[in-house]
PDB file of N, CA and C in Angstrom:
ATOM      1  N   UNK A   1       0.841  -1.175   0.000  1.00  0.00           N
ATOM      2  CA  UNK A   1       0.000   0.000   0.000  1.00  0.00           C
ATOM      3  C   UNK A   1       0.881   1.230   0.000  1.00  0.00           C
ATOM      4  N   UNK A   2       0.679   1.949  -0.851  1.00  0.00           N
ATOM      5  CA  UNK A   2       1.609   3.327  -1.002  1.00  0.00           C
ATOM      6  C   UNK A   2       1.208   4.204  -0.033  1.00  0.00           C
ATOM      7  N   UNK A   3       2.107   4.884   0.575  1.00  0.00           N
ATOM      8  CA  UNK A   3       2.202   5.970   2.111  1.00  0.00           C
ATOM      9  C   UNK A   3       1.940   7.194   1.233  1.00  0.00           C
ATOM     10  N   UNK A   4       0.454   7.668   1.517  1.00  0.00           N
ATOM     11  CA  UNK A   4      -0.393   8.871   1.141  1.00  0.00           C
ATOM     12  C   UNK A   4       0.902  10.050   1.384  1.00  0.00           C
ATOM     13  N   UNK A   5       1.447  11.156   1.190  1.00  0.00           N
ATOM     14  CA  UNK A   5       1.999  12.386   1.251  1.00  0.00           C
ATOM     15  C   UNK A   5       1.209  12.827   2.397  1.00  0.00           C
ATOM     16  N   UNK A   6       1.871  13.361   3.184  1.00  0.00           N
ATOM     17  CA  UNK A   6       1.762  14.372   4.305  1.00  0.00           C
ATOM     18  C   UNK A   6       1.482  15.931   4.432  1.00  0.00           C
ATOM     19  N   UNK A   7       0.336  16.368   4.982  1.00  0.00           N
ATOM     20  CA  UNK A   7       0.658  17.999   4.506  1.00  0.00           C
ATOM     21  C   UNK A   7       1.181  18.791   5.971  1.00  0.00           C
ATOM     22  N   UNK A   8       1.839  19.503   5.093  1.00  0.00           N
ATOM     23  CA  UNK A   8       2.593  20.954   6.642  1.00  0.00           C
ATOM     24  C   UNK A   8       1.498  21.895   6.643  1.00  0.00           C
ATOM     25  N   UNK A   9       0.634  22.370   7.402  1.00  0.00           N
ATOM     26  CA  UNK A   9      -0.257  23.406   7.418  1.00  0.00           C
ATOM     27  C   UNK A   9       0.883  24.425   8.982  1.00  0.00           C
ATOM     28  N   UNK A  10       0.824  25.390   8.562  1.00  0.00           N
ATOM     29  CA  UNK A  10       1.659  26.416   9.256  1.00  0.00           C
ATOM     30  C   UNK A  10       0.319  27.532   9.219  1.00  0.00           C
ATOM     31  N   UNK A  11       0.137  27.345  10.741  1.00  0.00           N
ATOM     32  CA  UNK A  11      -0.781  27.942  11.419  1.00  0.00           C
ATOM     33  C   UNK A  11       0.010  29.520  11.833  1.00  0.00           C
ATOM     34  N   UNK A  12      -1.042  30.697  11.531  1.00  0.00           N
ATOM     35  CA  UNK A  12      -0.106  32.044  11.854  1.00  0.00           C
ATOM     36  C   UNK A  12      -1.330  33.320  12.798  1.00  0.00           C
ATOM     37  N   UNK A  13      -0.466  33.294  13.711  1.00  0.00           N
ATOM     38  CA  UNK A  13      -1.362  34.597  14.571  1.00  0.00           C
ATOM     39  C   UNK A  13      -0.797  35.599  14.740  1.00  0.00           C
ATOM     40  N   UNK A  14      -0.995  36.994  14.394  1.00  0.00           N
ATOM     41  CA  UNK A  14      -0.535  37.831  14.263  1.00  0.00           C
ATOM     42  C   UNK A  14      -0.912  38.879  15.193  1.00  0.00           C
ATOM     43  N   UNK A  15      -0.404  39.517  16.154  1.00  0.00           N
ATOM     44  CA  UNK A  15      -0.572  40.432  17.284  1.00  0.00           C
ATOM     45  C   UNK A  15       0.173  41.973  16.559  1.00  0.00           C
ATOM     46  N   UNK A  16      -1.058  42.620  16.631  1.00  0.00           N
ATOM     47  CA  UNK A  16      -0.585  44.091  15.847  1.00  0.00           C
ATOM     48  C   UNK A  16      -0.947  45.163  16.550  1.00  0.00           C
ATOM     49  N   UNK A  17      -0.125  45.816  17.251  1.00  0.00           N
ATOM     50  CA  UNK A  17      -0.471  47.220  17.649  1.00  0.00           C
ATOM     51  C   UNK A  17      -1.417  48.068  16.958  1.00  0.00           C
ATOM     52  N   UNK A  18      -2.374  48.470  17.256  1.00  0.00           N
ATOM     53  CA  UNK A  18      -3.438  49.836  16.766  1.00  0.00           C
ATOM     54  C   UNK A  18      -2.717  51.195  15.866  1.00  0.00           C
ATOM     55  N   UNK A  19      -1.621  51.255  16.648  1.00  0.00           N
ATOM     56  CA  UNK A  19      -1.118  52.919  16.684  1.00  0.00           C
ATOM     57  C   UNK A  19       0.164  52.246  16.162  1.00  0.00           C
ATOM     58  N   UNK A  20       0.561  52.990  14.743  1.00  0.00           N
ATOM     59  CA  UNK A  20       1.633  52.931  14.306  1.00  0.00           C
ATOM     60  C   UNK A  20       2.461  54.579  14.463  1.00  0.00           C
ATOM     61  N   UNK A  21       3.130  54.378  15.447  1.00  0.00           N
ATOM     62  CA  UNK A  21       4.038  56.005  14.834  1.00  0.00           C
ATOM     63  C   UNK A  21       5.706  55.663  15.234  1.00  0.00           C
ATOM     64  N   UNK A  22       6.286  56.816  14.722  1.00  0.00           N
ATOM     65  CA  UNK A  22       7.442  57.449  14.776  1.00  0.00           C
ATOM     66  C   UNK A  22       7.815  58.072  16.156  1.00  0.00           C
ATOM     67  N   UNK A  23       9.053  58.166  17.097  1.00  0.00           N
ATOM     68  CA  UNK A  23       9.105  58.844  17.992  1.00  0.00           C
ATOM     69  C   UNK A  23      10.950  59.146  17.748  1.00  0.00           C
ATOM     70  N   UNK A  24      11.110  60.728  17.231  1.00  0.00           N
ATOM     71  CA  UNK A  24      12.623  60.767  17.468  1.00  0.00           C
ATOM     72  C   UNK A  24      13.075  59.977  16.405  1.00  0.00           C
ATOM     73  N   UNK A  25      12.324  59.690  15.312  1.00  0.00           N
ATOM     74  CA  UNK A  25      13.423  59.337  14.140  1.00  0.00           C
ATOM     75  C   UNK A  25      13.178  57.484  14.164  1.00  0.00           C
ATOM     76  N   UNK A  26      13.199  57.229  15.531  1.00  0.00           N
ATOM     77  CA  UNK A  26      13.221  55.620  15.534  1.00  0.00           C
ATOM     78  C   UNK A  26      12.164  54.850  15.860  1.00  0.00           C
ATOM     79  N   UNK A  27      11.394  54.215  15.621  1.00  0.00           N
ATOM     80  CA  UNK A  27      10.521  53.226  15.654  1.00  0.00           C
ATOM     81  C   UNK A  27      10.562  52.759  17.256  1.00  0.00           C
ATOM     82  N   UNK A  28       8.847  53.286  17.692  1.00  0.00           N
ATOM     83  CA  UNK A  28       8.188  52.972  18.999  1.00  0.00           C
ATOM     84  C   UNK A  28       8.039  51.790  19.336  1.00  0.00           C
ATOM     85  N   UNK A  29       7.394  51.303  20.613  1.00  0.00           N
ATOM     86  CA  UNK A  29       7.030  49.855  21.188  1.00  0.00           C
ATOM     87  C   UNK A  29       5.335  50.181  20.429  1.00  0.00           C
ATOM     88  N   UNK A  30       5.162  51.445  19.290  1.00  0.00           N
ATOM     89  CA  UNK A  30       3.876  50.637  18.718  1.00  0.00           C
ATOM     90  C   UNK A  30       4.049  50.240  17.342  1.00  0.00           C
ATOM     91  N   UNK A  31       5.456  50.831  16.711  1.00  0.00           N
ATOM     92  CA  UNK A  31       5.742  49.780  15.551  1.00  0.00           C
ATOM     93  C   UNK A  31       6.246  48.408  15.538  1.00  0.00           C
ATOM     94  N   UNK A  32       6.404  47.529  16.431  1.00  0.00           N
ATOM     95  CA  UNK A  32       6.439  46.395  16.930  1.00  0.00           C
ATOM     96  C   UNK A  32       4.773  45.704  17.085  1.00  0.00           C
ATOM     97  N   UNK A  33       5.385  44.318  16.485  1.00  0.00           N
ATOM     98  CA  UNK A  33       4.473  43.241  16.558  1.00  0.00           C
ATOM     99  C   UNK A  33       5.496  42.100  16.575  1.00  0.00           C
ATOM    100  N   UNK A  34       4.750  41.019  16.838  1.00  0.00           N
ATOM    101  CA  UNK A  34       5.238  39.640  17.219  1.00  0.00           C
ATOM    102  C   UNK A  34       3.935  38.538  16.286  1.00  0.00           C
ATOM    103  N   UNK A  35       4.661  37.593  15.526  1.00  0.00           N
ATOM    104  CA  UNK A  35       4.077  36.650  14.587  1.00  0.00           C
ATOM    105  C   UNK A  35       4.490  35.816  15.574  1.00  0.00           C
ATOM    106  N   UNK A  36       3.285  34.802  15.819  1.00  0.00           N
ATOM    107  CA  UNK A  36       3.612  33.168  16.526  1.00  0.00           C
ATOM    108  C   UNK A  36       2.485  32.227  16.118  1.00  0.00           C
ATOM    109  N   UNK A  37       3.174  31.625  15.811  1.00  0.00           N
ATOM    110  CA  UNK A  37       2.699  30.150  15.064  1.00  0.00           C
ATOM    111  C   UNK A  37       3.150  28.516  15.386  1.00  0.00           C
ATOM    112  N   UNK A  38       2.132  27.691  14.493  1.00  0.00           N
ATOM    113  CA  UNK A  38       2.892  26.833  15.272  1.00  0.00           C
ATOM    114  C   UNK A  38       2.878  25.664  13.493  1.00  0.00           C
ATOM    115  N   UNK A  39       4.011  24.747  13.510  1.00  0.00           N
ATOM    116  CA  UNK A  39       3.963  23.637  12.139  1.00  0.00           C
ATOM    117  C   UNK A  39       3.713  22.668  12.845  1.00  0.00           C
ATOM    118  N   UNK A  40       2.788  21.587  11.711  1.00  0.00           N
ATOM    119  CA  UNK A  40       2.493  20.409  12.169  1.00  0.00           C
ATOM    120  C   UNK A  40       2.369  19.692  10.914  1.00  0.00           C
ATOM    121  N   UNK A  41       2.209  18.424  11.038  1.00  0.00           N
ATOM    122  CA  UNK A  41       2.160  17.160   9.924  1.00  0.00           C
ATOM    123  C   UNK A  41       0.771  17.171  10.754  1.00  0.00           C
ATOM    124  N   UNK A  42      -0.226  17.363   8.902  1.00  0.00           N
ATOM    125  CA  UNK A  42      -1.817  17.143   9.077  1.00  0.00           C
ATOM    126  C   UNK A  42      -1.571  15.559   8.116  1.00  0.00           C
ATOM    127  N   UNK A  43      -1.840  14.920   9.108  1.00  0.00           N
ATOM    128  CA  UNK A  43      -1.860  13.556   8.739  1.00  0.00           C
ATOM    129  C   UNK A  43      -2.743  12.775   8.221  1.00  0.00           C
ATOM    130  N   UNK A  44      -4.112  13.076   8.392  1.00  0.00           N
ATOM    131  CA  UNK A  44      -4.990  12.967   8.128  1.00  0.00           C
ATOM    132  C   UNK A  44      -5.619  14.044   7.081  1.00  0.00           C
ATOM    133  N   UNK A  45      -4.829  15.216   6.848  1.00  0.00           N
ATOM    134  CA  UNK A  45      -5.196  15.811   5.648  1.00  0.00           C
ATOM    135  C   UNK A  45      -6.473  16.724   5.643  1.00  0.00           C
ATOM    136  N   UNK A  46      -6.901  16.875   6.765  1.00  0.00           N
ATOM    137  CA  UNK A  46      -7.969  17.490   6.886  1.00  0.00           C
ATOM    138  C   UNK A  46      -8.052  19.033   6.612  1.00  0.00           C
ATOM    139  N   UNK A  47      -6.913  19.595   6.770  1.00  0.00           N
ATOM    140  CA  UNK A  47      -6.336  20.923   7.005  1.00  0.00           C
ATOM    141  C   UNK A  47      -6.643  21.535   8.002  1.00  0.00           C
ATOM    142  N   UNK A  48      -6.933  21.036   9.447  1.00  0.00           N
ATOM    143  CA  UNK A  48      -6.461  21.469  10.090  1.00  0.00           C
ATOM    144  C   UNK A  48      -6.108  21.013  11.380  1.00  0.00           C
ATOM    145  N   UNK A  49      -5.692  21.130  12.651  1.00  0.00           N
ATOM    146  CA  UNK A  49      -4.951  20.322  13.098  1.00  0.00           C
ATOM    147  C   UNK A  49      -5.642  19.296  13.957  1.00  0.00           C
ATOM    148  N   UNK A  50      -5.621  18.359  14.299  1.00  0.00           N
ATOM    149  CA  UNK A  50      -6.536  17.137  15.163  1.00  0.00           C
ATOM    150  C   UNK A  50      -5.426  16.545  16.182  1.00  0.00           C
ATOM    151  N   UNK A  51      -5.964  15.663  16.651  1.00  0.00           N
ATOM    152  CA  UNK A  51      -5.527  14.909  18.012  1.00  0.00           C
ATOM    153  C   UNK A  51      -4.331  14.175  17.056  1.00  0.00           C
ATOM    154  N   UNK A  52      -4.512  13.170  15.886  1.00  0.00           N
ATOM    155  CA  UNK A  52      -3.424  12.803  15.404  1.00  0.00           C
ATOM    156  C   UNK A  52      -1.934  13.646  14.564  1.00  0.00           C
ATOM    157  N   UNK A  53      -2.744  14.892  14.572  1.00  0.00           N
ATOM    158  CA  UNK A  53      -1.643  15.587  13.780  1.00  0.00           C
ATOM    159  C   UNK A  53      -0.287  16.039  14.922  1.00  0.00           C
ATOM    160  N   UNK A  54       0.911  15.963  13.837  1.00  0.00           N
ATOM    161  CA  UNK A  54       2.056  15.373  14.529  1.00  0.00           C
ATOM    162  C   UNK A  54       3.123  17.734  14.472  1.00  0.00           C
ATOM    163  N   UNK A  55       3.716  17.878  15.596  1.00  0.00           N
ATOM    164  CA  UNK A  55       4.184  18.752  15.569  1.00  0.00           C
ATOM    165  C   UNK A  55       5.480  18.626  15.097  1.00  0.00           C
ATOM    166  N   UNK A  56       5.809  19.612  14.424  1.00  0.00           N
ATOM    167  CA  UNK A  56       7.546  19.300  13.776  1.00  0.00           C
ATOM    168  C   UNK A  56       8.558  20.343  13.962  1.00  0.00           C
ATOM    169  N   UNK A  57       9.208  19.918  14.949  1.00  0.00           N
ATOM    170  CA  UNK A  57      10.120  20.631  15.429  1.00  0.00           C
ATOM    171  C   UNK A  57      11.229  20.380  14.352  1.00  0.00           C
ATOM    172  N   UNK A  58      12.216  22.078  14.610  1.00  0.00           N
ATOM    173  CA  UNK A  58      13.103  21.464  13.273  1.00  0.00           C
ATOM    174  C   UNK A  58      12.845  22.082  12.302  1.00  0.00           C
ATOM    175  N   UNK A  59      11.594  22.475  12.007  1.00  0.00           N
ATOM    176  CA  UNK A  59      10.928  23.028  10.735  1.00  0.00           C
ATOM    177  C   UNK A  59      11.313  24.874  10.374  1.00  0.00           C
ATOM    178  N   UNK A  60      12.274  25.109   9.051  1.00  0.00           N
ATOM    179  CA  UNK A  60      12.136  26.211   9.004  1.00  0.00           C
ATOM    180  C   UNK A  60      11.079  26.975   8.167  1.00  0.00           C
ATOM    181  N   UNK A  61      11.091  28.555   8.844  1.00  0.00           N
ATOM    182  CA  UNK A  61       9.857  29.065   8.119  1.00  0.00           C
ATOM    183  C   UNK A  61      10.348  30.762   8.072  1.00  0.00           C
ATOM    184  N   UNK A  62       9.287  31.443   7.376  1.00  0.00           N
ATOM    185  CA  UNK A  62      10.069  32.887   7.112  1.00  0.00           C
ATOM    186  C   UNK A  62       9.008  33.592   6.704  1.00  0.00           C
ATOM    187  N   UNK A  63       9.336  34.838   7.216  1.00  0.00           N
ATOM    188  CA  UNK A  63       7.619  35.564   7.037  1.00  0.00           C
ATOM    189  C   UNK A  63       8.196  37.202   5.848  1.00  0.00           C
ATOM    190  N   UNK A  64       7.279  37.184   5.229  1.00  0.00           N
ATOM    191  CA  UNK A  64       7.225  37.856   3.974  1.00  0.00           C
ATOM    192  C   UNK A  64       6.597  38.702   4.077  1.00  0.00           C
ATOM    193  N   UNK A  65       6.232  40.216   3.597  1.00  0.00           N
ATOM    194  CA  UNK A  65       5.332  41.117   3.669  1.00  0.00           C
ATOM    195  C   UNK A  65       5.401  41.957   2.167  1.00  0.00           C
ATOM    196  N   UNK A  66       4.799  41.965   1.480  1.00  0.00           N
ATOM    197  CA  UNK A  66       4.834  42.474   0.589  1.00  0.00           C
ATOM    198  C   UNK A  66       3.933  43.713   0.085  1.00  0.00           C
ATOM    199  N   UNK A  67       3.702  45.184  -0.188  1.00  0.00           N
ATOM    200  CA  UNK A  67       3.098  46.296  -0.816  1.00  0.00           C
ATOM    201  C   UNK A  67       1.524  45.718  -1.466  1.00  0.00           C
ATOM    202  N   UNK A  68       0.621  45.780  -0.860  1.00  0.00           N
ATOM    203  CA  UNK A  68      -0.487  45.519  -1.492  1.00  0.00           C
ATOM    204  C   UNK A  68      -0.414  46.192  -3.237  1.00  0.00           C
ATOM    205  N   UNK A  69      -0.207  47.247  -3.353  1.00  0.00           N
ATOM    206  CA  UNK A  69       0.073  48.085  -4.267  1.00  0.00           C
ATOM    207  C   UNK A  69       1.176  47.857  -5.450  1.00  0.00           C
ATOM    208  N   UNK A  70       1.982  47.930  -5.047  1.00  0.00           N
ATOM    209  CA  UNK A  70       3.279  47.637  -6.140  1.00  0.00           C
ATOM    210  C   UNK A  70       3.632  46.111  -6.109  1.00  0.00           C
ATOM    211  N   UNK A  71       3.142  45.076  -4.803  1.00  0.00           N
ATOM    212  CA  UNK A  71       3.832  43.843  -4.980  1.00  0.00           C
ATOM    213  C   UNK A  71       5.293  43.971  -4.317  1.00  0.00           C
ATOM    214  N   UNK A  72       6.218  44.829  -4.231  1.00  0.00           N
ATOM    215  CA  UNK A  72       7.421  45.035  -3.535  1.00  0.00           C
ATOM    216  C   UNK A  72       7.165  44.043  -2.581  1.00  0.00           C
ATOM    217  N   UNK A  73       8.740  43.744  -1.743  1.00  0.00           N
ATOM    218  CA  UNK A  73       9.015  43.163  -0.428  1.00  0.00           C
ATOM    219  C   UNK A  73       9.256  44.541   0.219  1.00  0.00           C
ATOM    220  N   UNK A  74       8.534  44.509   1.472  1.00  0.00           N
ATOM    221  CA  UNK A  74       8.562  45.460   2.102  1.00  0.00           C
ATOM    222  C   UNK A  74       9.027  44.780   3.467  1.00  0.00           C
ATOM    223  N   UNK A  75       8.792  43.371   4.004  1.00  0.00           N
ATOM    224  CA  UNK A  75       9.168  43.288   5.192  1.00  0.00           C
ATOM    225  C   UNK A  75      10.379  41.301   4.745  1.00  0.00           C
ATOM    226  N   UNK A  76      11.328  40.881   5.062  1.00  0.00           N
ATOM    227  CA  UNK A  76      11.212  39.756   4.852  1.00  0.00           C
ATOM    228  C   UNK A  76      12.094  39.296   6.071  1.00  0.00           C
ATOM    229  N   UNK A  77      11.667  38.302   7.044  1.00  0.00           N
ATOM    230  CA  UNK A  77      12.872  38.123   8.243  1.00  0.00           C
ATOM    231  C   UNK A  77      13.730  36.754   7.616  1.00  0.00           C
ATOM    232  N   UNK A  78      14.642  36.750   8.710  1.00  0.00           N
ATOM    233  CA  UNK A  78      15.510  35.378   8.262  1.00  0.00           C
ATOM    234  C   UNK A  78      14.708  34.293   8.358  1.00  0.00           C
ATOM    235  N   UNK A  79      15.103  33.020   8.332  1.00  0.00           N
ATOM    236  CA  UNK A  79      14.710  31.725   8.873  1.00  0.00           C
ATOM    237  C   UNK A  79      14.319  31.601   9.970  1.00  0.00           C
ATOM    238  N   UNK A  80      13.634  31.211  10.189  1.00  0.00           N
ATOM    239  CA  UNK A  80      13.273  30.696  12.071  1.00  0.00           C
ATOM    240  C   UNK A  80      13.289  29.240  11.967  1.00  0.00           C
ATOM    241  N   UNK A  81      14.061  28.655  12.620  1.00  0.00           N
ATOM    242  CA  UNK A  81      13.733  27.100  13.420  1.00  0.00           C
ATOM    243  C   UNK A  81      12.835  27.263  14.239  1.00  0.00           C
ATOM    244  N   UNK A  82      11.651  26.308  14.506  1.00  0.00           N
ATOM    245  CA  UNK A  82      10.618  25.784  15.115  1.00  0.00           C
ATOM    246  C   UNK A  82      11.169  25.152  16.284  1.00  0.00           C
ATOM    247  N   UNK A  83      10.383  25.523  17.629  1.00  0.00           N
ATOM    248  CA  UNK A  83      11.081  24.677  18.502  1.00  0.00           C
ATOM    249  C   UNK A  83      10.747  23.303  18.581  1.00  0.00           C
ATOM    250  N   UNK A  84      10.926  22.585  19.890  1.00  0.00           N
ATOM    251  CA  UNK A  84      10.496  21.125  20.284  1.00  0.00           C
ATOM    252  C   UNK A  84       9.072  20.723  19.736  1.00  0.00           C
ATOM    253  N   UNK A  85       8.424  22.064  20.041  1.00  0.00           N
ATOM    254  CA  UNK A  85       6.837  21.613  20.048  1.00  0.00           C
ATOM    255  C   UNK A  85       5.940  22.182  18.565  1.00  0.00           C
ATOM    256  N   UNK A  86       7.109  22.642  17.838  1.00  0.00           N
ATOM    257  CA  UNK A  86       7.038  22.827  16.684  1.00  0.00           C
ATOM    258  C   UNK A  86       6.817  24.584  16.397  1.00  0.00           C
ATOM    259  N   UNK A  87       6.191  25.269  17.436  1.00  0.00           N
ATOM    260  CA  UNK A  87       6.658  26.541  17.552  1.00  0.00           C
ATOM    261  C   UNK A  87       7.133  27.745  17.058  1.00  0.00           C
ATOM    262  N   UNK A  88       6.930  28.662  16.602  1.00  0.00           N
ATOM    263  CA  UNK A  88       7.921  29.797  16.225  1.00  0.00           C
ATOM    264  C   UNK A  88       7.394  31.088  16.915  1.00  0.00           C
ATOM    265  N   UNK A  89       8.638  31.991  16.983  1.00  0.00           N
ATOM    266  CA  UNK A  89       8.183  33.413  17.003  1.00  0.00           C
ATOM    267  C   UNK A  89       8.567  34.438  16.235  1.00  0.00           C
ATOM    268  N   UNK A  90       8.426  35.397  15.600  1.00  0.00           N
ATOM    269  CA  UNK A  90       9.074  36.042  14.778  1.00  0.00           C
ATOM    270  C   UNK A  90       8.411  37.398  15.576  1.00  0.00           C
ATOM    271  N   UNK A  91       9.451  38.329  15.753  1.00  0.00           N
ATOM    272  CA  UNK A  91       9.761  39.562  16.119  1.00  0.00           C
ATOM    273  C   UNK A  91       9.721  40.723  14.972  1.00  0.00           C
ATOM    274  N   UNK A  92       8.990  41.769  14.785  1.00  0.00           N
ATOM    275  CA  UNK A  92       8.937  42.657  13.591  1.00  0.00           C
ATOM    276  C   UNK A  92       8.960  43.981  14.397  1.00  0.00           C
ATOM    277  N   UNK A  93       9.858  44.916  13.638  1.00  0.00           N
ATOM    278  CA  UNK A  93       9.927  46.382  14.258  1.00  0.00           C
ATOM    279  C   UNK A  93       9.588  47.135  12.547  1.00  0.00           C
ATOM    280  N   UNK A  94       8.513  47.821  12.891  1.00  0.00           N
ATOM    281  CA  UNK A  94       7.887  48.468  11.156  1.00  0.00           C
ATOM    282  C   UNK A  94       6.775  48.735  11.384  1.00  0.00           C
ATOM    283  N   UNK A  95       6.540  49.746   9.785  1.00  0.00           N
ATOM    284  CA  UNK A  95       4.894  49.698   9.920  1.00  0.00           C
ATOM    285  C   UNK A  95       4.332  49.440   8.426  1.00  0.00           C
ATOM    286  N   UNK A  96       3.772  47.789   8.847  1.00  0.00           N
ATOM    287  CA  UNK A  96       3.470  47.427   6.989  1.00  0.00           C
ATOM    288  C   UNK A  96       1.952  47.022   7.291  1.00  0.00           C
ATOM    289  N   UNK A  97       1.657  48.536   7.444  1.00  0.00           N
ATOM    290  CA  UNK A  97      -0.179  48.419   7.797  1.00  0.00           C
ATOM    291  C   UNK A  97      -0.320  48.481   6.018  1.00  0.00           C
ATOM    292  N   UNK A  98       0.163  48.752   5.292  1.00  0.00           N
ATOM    293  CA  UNK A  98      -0.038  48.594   3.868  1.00  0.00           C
ATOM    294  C   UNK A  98       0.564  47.455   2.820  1.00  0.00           C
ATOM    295  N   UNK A  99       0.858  46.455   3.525  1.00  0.00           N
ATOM    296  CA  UNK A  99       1.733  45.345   3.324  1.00  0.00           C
ATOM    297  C   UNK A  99       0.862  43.905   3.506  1.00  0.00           C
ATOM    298  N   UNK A 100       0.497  43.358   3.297  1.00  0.00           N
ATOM    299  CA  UNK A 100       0.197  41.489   3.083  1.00  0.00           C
ATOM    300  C   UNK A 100       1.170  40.905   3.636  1.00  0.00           C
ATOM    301  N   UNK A 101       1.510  40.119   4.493  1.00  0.00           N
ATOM    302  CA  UNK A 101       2.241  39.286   5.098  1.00  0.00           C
ATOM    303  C   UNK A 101       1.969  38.013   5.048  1.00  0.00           C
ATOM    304  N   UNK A 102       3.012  36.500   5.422  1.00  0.00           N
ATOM    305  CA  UNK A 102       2.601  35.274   4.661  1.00  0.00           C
ATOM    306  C   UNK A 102       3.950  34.810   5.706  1.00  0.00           C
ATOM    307  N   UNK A 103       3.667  33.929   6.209  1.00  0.00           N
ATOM    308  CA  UNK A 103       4.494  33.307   6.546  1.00  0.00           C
ATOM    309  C   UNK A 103       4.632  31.639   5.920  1.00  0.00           C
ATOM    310  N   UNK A 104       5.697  31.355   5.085  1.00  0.00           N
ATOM    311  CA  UNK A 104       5.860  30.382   4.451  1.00  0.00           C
ATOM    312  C   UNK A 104       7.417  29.149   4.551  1.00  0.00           C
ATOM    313  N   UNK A 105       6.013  28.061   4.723  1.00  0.00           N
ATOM    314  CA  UNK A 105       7.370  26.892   5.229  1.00  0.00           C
ATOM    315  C   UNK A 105       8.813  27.362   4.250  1.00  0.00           C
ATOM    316  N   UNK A 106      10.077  26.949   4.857  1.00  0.00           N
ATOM    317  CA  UNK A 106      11.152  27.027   4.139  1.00  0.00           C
ATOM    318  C   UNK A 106      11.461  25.534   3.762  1.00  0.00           C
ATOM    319  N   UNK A 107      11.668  24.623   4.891  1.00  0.00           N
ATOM    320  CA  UNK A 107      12.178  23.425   4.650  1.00  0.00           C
ATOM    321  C   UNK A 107      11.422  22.914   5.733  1.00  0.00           C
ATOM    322  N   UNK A 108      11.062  21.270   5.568  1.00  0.00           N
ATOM    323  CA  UNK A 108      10.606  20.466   6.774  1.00  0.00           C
ATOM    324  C   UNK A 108      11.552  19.421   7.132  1.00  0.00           C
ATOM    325  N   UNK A 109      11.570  19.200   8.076  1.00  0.00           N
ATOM    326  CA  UNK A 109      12.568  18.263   8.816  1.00  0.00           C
ATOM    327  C   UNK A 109      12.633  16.610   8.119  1.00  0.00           C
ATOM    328  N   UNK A 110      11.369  16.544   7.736  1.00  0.00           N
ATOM    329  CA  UNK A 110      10.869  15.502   7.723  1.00  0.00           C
ATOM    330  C   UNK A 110      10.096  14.665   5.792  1.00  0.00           C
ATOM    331  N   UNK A 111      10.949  14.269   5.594  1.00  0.00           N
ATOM    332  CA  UNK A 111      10.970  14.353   4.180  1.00  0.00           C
ATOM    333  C   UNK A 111       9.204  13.370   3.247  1.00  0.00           C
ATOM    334  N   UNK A 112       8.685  13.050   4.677  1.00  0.00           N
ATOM    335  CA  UNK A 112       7.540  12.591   3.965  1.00  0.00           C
ATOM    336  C   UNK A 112       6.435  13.675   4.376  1.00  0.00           C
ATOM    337  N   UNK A 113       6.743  14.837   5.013  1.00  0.00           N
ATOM    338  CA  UNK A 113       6.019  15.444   5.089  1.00  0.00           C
ATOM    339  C   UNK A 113       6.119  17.249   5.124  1.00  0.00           C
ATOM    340  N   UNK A 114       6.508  17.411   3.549  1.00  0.00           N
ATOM    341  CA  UNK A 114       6.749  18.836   3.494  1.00  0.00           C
ATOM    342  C   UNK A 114       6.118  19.060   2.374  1.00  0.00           C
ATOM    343  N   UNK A 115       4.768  19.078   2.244  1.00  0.00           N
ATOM    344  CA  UNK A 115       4.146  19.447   0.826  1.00  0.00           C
ATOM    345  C   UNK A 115       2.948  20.923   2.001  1.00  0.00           C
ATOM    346  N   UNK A 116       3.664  21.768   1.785  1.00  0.00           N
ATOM    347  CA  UNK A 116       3.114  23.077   2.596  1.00  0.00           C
ATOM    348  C   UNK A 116       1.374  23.151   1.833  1.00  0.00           C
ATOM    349  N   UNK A 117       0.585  23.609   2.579  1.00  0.00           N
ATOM    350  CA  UNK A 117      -0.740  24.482   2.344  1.00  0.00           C
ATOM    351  C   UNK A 117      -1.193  25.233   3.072  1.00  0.00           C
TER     352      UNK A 117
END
C-alpha cells in the first residue's frame, strides 16, 4: 500500500499594535508586533490540526510582507527554526499596515512530510 503524502499546514497569529508612529526618528514599542505560530504534519489531511496531527520541530519558516500596491518586499525576516513543540516566534519592528504578510514553510525536517498548504 503506497504511504499517502503528508501535509505541513503552518498555522499564523498575528498580534498588531493599533497605533503605528514614529518617535525621534526611531521606531516605537507601537511599531512592533510579534508573529507566533505553530507547524504540524496534518496527517490525516484534513487541514487542520486534530488529536493525530504530529508537531515538527526542526521546521524552518520565514515571514514575507509584501506592498499591497506595487507587490514590492517590504518586510522579509531570516529563517526561524521551530522549537520542540514545533513553535515559532518572529519579532517585527515596522509599519506594513499597507503590506500582506505570509508566513511560508522554508524546509521540513521531515521528508515525507513537506508538501506546505
Amino acid at each position: 500500500m503506497a504511504k499517502a503524502s503528508l501535509i505541513i499546514l503552518v498555522s499564523l497569529a498575528i498580534c498588531m499594535s493599533s497605533s503605528l508612529s514614529l518617535v525621534n526618528g526611531a521606531a516605537s514599542d507601537a511599531n512592533k508586533f510579534t508573529v507566533l505560530g505553530h507547524v504540524y504534519c496534518d496527517t490525516c489531511r484534513v487541514e487542520f490540526e486534530t488529536s493525530l496531527s504530529e508537531p515538527l520541530p526542526g521546521a524552518a519558516v520565514k515571514l514575507e510582507c509584501k506592498n499591497r500596491t506595487d507587490e514590492k518586499i517590504t518586510f522579509q525576516s531570516p529563517e526561524i527554526t521551530t522549537d520542540n513543540l514545533g513553535d515559532y516566534k518572529i519579532e517585527v519592528t515596522g509599519d506594513y499596515e499597507d503590506s500582506d504578510c505570509d508566513v511560508t514553510l522554508v524546509k521540513s525536517p521531515r521528508a515525507d512530510c513537506n508538501d506546505p498548504t
